[in-house]
C-alpha atoms as a PDB file:
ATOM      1  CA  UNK A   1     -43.014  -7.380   2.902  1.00  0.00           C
ATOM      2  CA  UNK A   2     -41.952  -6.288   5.956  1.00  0.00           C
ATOM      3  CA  UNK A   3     -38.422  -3.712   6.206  1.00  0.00           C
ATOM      4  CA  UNK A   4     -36.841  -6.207   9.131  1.00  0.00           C
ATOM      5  CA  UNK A   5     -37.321  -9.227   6.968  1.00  0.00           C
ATOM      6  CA  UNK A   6     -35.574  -8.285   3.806  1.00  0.00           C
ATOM      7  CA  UNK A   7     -31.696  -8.667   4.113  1.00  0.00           C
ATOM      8  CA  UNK A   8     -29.436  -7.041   3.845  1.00  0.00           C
ATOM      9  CA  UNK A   9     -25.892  -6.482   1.805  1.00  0.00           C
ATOM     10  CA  UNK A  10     -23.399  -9.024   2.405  1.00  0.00           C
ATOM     11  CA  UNK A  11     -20.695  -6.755   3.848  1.00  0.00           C
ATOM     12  CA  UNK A  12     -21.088  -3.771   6.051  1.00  0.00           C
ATOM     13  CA  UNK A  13     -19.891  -1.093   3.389  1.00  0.00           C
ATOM     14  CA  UNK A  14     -22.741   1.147   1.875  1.00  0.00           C
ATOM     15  CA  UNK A  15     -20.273   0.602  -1.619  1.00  0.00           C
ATOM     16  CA  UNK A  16     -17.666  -1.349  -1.061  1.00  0.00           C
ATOM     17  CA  UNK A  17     -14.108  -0.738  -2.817  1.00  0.00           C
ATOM     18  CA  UNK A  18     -13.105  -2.415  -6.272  1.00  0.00           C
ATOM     19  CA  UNK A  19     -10.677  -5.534  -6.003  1.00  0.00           C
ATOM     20  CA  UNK A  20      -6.931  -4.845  -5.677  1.00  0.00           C
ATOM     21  CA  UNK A  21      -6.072  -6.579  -8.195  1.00  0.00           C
ATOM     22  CA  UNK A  22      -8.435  -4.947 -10.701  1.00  0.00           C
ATOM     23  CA  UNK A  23      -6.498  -4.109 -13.707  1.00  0.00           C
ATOM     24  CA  UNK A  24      -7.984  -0.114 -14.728  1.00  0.00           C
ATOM     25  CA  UNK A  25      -7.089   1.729 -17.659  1.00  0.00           C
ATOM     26  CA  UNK A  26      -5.372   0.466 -21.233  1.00  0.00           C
ATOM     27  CA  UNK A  27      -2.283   1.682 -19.645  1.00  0.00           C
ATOM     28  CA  UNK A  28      -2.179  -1.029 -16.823  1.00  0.00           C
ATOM     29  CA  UNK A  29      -3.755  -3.683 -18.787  1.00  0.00           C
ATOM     30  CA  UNK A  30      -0.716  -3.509 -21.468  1.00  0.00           C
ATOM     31  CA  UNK A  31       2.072  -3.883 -18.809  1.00  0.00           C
ATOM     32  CA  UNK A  32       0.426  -6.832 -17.383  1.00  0.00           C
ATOM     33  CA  UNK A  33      -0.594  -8.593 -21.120  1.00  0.00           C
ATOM     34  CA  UNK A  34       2.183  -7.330 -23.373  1.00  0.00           C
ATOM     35  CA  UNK A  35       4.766  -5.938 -20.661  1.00  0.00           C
ATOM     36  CA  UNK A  36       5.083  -2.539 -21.846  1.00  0.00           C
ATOM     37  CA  UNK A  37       2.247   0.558 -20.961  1.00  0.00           C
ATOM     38  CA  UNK A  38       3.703   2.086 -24.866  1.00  0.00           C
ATOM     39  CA  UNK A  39       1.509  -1.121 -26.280  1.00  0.00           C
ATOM     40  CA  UNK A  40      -2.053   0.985 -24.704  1.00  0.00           C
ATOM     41  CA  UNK A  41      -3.159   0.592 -28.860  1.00  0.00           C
ATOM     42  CA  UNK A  42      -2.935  -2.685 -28.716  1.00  0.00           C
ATOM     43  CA  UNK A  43      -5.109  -3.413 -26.184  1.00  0.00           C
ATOM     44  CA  UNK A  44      -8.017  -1.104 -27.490  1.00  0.00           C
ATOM     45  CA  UNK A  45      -7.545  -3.077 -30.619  1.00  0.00           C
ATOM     46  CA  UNK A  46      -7.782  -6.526 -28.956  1.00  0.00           C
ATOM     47  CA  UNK A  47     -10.645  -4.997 -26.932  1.00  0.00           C
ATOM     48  CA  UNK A  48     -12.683  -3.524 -30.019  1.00  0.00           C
ATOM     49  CA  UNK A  49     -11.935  -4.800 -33.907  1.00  0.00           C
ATOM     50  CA  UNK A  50      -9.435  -7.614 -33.311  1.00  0.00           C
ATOM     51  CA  UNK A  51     -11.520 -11.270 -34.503  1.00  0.00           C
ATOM     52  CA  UNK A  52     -10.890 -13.069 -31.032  1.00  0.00           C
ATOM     53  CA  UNK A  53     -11.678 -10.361 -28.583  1.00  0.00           C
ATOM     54  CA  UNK A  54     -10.252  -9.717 -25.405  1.00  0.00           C
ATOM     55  CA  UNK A  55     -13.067  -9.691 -22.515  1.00  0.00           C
ATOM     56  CA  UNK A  56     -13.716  -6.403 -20.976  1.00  0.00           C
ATOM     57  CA  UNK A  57     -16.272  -5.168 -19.116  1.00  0.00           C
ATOM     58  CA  UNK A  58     -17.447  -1.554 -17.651  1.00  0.00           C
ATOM     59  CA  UNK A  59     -18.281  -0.230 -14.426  1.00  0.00           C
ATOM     60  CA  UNK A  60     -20.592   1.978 -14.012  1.00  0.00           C
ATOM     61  CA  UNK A  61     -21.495   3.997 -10.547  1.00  0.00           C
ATOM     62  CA  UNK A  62     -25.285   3.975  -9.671  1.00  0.00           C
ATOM     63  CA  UNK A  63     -25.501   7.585  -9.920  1.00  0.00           C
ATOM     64  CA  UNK A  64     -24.965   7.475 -14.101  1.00  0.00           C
ATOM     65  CA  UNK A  65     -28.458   5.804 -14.275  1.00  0.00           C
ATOM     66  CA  UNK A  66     -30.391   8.120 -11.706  1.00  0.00           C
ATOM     67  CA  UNK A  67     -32.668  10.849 -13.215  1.00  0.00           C
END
């Protein structure tokens, strides 16, 4: 395949920021779910062990998988 036919990403940025309103860390994600950063436990339980989990996910930068 030819370079000038393949596109391109879909904004300018080489790596383009994480949403504002991104929720990062236990700390944050308490005050917004429970009101309160002291209840950072319960969201790691909720996240982990609880039955009904809470959804999570990771991000990961592209350099953690190069060799």
């Amino acid at each position: 395949m030819q370079e000038h036919l393949r596109a391109g990403p879909a904004t300018g940025e080489v790596c383009p920021t994480l949403a504002e309103d991104l929720l990062r860390g236990a700390g944050a994600i308490a005050i917004f779910v429970f009101g309160d950063a002291k209840e950072r436990r319960k969201v790691y339980y909720y996240a982990s062990e609880a039955k009904v989990r809470m959804p999570t996910f990771r991000m990961c930068l592209l350099s953690d998988f190069s060799e």
